[in-house]
C-alpha atoms as a PDB file:
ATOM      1  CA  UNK A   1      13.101  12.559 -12.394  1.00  0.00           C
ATOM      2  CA  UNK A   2      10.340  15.045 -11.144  1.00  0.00           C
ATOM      3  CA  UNK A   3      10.915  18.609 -11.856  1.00  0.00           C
ATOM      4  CA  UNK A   4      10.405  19.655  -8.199  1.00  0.00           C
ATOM      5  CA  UNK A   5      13.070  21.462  -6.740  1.00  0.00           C
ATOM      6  CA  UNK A   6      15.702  19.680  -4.919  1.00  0.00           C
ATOM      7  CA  UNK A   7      13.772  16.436  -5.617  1.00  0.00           C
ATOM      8  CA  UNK A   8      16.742  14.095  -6.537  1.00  0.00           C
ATOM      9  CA  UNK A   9      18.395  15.293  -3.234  1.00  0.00           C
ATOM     10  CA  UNK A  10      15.355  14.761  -1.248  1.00  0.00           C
ATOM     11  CA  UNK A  11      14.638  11.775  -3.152  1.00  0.00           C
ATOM     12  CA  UNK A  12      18.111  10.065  -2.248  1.00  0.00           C
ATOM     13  CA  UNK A  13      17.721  11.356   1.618  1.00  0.00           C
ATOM     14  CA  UNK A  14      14.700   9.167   1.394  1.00  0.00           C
ATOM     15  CA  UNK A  15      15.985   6.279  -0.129  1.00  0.00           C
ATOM     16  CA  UNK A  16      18.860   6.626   1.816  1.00  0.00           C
ATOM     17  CA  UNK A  17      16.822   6.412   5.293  1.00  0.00           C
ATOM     18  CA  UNK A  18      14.778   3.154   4.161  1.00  0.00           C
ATOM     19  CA  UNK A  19      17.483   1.234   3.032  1.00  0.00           C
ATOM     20  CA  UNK A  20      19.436   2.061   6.333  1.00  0.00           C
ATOM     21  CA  UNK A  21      16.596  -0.429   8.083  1.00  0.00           C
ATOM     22  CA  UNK A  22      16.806  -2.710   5.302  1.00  0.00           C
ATOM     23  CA  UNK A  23      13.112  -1.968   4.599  1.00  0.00           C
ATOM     24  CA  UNK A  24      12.198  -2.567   0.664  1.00  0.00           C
ATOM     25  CA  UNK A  25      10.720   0.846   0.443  1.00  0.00           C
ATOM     26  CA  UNK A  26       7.921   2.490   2.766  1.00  0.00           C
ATOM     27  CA  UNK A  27       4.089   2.795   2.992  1.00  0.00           C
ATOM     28  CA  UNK A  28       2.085   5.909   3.042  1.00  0.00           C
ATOM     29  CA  UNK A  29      -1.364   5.435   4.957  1.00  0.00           C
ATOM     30  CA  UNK A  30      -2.028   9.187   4.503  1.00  0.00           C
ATOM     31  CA  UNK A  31      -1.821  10.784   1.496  1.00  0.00           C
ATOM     32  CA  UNK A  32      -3.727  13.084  -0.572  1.00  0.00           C
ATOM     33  CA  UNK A  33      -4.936  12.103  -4.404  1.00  0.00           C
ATOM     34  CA  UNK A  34      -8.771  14.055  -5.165  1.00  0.00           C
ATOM     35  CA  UNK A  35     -10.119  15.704  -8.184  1.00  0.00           C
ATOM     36  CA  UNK A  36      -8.254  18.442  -9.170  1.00  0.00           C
ATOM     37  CA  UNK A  37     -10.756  21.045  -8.846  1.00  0.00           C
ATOM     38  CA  UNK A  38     -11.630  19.937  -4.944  1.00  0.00           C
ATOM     39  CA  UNK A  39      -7.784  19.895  -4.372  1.00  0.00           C
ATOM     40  CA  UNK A  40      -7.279  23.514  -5.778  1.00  0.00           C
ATOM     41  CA  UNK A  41      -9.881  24.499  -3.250  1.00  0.00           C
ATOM     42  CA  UNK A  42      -7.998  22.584  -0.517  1.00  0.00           C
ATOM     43  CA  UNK A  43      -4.916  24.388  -1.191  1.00  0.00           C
ATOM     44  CA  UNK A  44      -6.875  27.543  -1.740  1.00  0.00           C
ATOM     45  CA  UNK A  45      -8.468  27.230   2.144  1.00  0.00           C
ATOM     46  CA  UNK A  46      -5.079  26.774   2.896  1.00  0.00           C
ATOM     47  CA  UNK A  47      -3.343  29.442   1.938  1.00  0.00           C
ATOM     48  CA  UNK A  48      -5.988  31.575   2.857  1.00  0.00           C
ATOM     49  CA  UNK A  49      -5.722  30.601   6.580  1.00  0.00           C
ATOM     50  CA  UNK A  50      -9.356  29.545   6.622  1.00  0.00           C
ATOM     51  CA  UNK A  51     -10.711  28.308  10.664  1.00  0.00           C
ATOM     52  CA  UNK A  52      -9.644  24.569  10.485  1.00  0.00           C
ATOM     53  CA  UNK A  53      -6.135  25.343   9.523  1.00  0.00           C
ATOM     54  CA  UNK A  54      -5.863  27.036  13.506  1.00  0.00           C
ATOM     55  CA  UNK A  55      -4.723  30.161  11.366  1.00  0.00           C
ATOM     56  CA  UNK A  56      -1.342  29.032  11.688  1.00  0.00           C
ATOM     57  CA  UNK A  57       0.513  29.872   7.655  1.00  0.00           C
ATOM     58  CA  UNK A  58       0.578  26.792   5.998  1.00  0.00           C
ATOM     59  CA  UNK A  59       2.895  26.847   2.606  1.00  0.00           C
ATOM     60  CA  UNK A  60       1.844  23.942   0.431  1.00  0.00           C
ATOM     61  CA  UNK A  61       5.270  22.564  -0.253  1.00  0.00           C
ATOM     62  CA  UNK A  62       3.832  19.574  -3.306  1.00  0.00           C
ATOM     63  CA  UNK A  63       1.575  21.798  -5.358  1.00  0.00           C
ATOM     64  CA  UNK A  64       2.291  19.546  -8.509  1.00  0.00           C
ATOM     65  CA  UNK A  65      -0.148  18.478 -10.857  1.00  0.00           C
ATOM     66  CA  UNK A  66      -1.493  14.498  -9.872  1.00  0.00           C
ATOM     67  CA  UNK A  67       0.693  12.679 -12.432  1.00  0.00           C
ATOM     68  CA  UNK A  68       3.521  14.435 -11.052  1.00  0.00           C
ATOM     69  CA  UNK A  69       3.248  13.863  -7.288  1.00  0.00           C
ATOM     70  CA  UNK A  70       2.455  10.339  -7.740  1.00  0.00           C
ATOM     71  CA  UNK A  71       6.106   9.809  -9.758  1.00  0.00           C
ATOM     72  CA  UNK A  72       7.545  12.225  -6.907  1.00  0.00           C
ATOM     73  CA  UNK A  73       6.082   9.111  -4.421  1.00  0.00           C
ATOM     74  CA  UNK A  74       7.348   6.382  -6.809  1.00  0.00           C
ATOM     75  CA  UNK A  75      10.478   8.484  -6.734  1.00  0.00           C
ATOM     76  CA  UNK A  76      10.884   8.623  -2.791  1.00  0.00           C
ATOM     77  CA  UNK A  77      10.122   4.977  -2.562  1.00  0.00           C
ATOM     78  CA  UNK A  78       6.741   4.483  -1.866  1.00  0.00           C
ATOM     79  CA  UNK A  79       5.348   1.228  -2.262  1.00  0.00           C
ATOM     80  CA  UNK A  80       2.022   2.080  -1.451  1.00  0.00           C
ATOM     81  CA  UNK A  81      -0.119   5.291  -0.599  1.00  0.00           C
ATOM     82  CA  UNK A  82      -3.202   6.763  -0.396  1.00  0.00           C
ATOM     83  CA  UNK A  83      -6.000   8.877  -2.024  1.00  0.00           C
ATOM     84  CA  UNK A  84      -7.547  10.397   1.218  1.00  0.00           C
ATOM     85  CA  UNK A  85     -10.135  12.518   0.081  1.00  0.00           C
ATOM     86  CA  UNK A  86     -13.666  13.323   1.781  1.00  0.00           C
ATOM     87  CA  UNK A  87     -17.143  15.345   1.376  1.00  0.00           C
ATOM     88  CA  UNK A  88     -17.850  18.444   3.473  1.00  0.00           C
ATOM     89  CA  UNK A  89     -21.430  18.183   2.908  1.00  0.00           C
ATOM     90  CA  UNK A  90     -24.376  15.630   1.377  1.00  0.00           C
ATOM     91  CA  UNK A  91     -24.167  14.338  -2.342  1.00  0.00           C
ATOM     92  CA  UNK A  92     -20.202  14.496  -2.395  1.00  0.00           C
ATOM     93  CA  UNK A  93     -19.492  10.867  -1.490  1.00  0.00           C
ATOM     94  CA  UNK A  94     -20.824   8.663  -3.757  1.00  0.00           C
ATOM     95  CA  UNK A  95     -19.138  11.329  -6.670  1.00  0.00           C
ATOM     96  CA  UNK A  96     -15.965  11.206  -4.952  1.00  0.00           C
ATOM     97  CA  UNK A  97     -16.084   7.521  -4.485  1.00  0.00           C
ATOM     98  CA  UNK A  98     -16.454   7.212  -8.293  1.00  0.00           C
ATOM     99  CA  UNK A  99     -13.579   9.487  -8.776  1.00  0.00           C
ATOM    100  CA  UNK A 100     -11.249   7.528  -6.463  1.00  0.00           C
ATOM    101  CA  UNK A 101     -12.051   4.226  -8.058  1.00  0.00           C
ATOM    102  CA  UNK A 102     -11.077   5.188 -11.495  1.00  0.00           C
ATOM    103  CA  UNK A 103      -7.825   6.750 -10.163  1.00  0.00           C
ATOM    104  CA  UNK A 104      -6.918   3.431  -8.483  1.00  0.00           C
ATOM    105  CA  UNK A 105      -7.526   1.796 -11.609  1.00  0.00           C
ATOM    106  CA  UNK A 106      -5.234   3.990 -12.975  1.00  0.00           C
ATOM    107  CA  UNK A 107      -2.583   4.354 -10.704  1.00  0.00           C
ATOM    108  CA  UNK A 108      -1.598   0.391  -9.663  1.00  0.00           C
ATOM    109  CA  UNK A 109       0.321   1.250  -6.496  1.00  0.00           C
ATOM    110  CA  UNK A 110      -2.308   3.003  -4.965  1.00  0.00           C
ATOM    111  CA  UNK A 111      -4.594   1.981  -2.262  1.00  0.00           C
ATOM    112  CA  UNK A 112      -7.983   2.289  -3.193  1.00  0.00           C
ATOM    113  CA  UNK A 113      -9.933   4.636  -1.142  1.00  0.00           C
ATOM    114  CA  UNK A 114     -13.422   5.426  -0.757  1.00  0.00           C
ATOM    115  CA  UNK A 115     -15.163   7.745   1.747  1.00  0.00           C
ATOM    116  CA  UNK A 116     -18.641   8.265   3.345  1.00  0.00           C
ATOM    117  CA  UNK A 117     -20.619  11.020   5.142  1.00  0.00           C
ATOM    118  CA  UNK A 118     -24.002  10.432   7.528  1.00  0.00           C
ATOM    119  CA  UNK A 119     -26.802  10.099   5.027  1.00  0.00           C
ATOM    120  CA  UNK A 120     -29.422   8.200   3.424  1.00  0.00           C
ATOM    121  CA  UNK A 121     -28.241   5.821   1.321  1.00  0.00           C
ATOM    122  CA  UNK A 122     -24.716   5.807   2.762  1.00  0.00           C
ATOM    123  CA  UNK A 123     -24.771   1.961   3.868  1.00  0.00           C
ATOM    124  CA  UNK A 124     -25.511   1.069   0.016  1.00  0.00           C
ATOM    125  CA  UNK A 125     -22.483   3.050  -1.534  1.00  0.00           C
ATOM    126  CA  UNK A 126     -20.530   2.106   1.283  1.00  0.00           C
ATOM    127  CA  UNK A 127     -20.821  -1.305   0.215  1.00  0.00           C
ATOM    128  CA  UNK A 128     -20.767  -0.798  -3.285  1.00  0.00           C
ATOM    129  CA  UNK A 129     -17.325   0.274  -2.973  1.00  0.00           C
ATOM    130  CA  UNK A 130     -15.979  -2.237  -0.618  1.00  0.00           C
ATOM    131  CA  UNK A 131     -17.163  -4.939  -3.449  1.00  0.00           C
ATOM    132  CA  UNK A 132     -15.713  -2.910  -6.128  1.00  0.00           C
ATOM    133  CA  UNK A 133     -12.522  -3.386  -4.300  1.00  0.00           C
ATOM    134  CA  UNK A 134     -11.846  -0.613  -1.470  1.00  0.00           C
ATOM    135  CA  UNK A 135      -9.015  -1.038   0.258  1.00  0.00           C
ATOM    136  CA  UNK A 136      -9.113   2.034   2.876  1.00  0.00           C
ATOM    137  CA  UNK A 137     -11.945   4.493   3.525  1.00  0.00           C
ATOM    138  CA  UNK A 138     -11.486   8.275   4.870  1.00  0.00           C
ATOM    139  CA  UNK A 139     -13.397   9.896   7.370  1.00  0.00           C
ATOM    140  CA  UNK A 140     -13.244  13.730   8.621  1.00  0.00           C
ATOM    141  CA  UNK A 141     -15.007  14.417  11.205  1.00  0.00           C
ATOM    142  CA  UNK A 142     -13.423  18.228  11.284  1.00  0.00           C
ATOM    143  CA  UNK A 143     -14.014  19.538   8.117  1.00  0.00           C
ATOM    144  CA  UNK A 144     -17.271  17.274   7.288  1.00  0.00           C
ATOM    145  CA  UNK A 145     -18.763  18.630  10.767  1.00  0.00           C
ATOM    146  CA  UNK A 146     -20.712  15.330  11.687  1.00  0.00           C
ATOM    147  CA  UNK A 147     -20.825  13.204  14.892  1.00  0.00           C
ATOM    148  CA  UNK A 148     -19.366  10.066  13.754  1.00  0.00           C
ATOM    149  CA  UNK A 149     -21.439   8.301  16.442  1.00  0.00           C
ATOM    150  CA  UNK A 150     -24.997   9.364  14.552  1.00  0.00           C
ATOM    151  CA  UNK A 151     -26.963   6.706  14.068  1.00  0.00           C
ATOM    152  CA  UNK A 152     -27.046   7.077  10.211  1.00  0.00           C
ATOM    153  CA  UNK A 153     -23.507   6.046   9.905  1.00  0.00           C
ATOM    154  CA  UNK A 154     -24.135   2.950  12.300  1.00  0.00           C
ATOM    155  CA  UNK A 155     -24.608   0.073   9.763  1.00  0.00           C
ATOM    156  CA  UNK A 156     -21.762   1.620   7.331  1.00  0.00           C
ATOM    157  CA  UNK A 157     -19.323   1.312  10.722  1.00  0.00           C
ATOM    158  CA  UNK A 158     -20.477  -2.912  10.990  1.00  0.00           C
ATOM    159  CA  UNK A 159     -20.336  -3.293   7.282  1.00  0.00           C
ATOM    160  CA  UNK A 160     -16.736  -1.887   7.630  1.00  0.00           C
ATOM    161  CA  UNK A 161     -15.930  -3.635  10.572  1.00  0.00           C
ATOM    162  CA  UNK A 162     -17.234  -7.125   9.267  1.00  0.00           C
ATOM    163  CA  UNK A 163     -15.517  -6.657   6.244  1.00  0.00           C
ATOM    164  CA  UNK A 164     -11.860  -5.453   8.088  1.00  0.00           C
ATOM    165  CA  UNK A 165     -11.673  -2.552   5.789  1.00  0.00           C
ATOM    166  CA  UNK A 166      -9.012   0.034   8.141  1.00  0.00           C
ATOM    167  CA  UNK A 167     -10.667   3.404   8.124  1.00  0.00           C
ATOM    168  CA  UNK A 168      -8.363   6.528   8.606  1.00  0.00           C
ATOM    169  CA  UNK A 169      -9.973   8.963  10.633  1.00  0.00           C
ATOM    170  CA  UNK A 170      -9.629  12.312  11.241  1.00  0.00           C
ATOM    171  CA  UNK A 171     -11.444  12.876  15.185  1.00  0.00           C
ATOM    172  CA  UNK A 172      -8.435  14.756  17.511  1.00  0.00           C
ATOM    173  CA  UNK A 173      -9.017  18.664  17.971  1.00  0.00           C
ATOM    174  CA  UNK A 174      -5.980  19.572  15.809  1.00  0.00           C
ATOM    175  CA  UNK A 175      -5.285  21.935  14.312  1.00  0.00           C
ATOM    176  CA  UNK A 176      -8.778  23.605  15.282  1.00  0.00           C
ATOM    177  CA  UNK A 177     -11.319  21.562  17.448  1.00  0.00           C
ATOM    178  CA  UNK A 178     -14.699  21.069  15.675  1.00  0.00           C
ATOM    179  CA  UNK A 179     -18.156  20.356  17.285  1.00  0.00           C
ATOM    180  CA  UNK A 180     -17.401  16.248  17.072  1.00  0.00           C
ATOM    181  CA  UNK A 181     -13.658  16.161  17.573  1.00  0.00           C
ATOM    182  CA  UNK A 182     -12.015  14.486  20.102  1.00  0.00           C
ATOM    183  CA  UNK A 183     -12.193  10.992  21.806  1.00  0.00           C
ATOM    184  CA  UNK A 184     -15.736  10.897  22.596  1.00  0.00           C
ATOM    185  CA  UNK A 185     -17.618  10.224  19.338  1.00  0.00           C
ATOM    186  CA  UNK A 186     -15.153   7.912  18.472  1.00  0.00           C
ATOM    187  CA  UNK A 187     -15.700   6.254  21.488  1.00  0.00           C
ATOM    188  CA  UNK A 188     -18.917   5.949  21.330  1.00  0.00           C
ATOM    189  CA  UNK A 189     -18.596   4.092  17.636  1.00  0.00           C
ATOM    190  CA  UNK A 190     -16.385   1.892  19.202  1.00  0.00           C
ATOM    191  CA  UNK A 191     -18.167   0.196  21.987  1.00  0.00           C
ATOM    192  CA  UNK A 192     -20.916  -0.709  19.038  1.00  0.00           C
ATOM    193  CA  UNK A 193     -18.172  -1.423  16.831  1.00  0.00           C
ATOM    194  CA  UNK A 194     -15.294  -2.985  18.907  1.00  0.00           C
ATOM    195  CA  UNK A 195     -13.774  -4.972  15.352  1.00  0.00           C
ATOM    196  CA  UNK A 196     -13.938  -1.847  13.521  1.00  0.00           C
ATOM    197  CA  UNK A 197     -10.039  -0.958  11.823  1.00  0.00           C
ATOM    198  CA  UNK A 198     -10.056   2.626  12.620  1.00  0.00           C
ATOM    199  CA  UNK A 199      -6.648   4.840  12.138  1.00  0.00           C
ATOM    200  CA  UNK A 200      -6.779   7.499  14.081  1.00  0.00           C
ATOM    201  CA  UNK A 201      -4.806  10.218  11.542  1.00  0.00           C
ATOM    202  CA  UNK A 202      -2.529  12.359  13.534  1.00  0.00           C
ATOM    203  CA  UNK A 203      -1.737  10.592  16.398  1.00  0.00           C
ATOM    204  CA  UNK A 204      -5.250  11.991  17.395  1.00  0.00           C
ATOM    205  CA  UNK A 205      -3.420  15.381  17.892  1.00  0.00           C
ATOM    206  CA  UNK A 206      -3.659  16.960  20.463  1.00  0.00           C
ATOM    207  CA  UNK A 207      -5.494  14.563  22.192  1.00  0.00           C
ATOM    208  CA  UNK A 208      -3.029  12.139  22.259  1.00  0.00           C
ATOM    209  CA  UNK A 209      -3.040  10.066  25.390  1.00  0.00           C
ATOM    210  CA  UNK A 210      -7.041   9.866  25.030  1.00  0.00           C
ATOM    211  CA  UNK A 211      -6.429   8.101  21.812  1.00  0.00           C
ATOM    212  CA  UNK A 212      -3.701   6.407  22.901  1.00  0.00           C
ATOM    213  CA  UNK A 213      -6.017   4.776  25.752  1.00  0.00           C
ATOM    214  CA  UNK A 214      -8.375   3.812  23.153  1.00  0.00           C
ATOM    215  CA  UNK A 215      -5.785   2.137  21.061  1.00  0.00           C
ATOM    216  CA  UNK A 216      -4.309   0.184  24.248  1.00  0.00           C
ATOM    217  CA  UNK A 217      -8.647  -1.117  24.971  1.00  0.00           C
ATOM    218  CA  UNK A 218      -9.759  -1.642  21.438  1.00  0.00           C
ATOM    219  CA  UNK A 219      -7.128  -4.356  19.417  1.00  0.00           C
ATOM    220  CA  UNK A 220      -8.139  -3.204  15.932  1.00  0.00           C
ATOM    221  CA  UNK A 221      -7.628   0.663  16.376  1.00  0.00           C
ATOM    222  CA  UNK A 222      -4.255   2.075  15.080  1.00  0.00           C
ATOM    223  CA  UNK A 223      -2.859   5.685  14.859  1.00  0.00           C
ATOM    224  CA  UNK A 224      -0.888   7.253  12.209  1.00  0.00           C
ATOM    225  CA  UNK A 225       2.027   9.624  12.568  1.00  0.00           C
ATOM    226  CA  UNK A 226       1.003  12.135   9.943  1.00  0.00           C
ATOM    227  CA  UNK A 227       2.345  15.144  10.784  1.00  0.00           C
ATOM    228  CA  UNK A 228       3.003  14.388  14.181  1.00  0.00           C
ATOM    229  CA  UNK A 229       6.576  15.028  15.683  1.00  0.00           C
ATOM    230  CA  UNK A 230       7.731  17.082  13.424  1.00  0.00           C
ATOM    231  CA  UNK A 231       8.574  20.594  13.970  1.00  0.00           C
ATOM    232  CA  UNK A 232       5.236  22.540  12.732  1.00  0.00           C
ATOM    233  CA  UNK A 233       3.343  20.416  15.109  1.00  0.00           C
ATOM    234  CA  UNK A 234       5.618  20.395  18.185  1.00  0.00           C
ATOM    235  CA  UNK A 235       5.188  24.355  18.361  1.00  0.00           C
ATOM    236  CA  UNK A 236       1.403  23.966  18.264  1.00  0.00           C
ATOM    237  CA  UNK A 237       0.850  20.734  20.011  1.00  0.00           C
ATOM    238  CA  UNK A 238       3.673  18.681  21.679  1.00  0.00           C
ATOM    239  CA  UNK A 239       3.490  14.753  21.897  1.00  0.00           C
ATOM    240  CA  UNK A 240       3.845  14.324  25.689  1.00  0.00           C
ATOM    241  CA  UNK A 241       7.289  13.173  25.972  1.00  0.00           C
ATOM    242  CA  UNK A 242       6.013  10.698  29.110  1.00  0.00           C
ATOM    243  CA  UNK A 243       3.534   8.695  26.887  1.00  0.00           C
ATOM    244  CA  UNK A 244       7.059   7.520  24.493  1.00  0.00           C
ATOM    245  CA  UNK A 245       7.128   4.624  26.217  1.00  0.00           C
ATOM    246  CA  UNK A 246       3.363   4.083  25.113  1.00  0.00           C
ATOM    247  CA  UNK A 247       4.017   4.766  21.800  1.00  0.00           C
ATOM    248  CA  UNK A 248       7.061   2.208  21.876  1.00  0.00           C
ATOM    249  CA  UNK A 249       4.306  -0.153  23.263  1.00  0.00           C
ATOM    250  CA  UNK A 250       2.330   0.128  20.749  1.00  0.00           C
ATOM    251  CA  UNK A 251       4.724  -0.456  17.837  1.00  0.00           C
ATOM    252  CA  UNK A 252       2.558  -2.604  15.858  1.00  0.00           C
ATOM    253  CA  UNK A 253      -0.139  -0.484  15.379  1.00  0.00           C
ATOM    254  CA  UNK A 254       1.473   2.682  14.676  1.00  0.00           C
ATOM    255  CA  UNK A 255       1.391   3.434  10.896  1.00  0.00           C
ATOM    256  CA  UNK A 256       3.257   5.804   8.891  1.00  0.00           C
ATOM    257  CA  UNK A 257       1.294   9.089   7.425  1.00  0.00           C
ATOM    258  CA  UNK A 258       2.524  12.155   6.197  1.00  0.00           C
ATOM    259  CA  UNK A 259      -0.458  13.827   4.554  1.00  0.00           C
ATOM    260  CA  UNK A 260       1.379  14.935   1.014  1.00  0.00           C
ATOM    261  CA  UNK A 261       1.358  16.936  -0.719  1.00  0.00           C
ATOM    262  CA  UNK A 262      -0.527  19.145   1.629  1.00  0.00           C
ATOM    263  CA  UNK A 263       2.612  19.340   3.957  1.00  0.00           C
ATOM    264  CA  UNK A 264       4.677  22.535   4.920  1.00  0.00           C
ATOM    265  CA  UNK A 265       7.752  20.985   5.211  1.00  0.00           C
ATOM    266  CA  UNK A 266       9.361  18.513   2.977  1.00  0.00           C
ATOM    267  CA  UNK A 267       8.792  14.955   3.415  1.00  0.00           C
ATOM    268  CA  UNK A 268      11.967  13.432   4.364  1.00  0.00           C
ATOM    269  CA  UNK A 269      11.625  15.446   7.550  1.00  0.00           C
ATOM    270  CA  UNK A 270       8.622  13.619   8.715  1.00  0.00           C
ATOM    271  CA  UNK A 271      10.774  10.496   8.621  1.00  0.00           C
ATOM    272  CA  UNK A 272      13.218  12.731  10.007  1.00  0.00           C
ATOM    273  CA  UNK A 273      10.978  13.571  13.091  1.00  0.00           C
ATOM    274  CA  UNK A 274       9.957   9.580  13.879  1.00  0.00           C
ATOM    275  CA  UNK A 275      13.790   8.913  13.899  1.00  0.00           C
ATOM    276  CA  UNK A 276      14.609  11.192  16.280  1.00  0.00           C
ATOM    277  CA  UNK A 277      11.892   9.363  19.076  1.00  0.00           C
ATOM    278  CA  UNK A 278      15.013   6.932  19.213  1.00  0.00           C
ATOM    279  CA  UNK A 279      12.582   4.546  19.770  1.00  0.00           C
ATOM    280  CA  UNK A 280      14.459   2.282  17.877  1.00  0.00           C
ATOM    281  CA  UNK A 281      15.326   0.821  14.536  1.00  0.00           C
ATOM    282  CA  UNK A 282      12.802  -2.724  15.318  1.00  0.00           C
ATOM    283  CA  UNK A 283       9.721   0.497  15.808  1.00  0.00           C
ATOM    284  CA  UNK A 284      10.976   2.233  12.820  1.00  0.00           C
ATOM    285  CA  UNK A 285      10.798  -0.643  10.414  1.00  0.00           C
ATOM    286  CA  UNK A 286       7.310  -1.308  11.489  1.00  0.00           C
ATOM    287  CA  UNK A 287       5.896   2.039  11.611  1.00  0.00           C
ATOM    288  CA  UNK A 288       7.364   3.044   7.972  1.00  0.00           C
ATOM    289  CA  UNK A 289       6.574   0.006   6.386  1.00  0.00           C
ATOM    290  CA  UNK A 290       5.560  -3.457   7.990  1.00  0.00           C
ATOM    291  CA  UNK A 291       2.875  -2.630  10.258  1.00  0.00           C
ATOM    292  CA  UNK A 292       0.859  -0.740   6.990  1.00  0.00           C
ATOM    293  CA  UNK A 293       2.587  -4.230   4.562  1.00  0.00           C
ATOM    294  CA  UNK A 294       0.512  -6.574   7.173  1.00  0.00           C
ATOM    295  CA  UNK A 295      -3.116  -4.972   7.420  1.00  0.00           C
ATOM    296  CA  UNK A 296      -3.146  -4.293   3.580  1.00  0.00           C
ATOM    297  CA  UNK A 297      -1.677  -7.766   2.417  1.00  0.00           C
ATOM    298  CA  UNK A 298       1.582  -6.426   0.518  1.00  0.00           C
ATOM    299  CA  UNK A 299       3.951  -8.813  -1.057  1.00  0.00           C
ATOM    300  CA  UNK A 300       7.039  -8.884   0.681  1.00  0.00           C
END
């Protein structure tokens, strides 16, 4: 058992929701797993209130070393998670990409994830992951300050989209807009790349309904809930409580996220915060686990 505190309690609290929908465990679309040094300087921007974080405190509540958050996953009954990591400038991707391969080959119940950023060359190591066996790529379009829509990126979106890899992408305004955030570059990707599996990471917060419209025109674009409805993210940006029955709509193609460990809260209360949509048990059970099952191809 991990030796973070109160993590058999939490840990049971956990269990204790999934089995209550008879679900065999959950899957995490949106989770952090990056070389150590790059993660230390995540939690360092963090805690130091930097622009992107809206200057809003932001207590890092996993700050375990990698070995030991992936057991505290295992532990809370994750079948399947994430290493969402991303470059913030040229020259990082193809690195990172390297990194993220040998962790998935190290950690089985992992997704593999890649990432990608507008340059030259990205269309080569873009597909030089997918053949070495990428399962999910990451995109930020906040933090890596591009227009997801440049032209550069164009033949990595249709080698995506031909091969149905899902892309998680971070494009809504929250928790600080950027230059590209919001529906519009995405947009624009989208009527070139109408197949293309994009997750839209936060519920495209606060842009909601705008991403919401896009998910309801484009069959292959899915949001996940990572950090969305919970408490921290209610104060700053409430989900509009008329577009529920949208959401409920859209059940299939909702996904569970979370983004640990980089979370201010503990985790149970993100599962916590979709429970209390009383949307229903049928929405639940896909969003925590069967909707993410089906697009990656997990055993039953």
């Amino acid at each position: 058992m991990s030796d973070h505190p109160g993590a058999r309690a939490e840990a049971d609290g956990i269990r204790r929701f999934w089995e209550g929908l008879g679900l065999p465990g959950l899957v995490d679309v949106h989770t952090h797993f990056m070389p150590e040094r790059v993660l230390r300087k995540v939690w360092a921007y963090f805690d130091a209130l930097g622009p992107l974080t809206g200057g809003v405190e932001w207590p890092i509540t996993y700050r375990e070393e990698e070995d030991e958050r992936a057991a505290l996953l295992r532990e809370f009954g994750v079948r399947a998670f994430t290493a969402m990591l991303y470059p913030h400038k040229p020259g990082m991707a193809r690195w990172l990409n390297g990194w993220a391969a040998g962790f998935a080959g190290r950690t089985p119940d992992s997704l593999h994830t890649a990432t990608l950023f507008p340059e030259p060359g990205v269309a080569g190591y873009v597909r030089e992951a997918v053949e070495a066996g990428a399962r999910v790529f990451k995109a930020h379009v906040q933090v890596g300050a591009y227009d997801p829509a440049d032209e550069a990126l164009d033949a990595a979106w249709g080698l995506l989209a031909e091969a149905g890899v899902p892309v998680v992408i971070h494009c809504g305004s929250g928790p600080a807009p950027g230059k590209h955030t919001g529906p519009g570059p995405v947009a624009r990707v989208l009527a070139r790349h109408p197949r293309l599996r994009l997750v839209v990471a936060h519920m495209g917060m606060p842009e909601y309904e705008d991403f919401l419209d896009l998910a309801q025109r484009y069959g292959e674009v899915r949001l996940d809930t990572t950090m969305a409805f919970t408490d921290f993210s209610e104060r700053m940006a409430p989900f509009p409580r008329q577009s529920l029955p949208r959401l409920a709509a859209l059940g299939d193609r909702v996904l569970l996220g979370t983004d640990f460990p980089n979370i201010p809260y503990p985790y149970l209360h993100q599962l916590h915060a979709l429970e209390r949509l009383d949307l229903g048990e049928e929405w639940l059970r896909a969003v925590c686990h069967d909707n993410a099952a089906r697009l990656f191809g997990l055993p039953g």
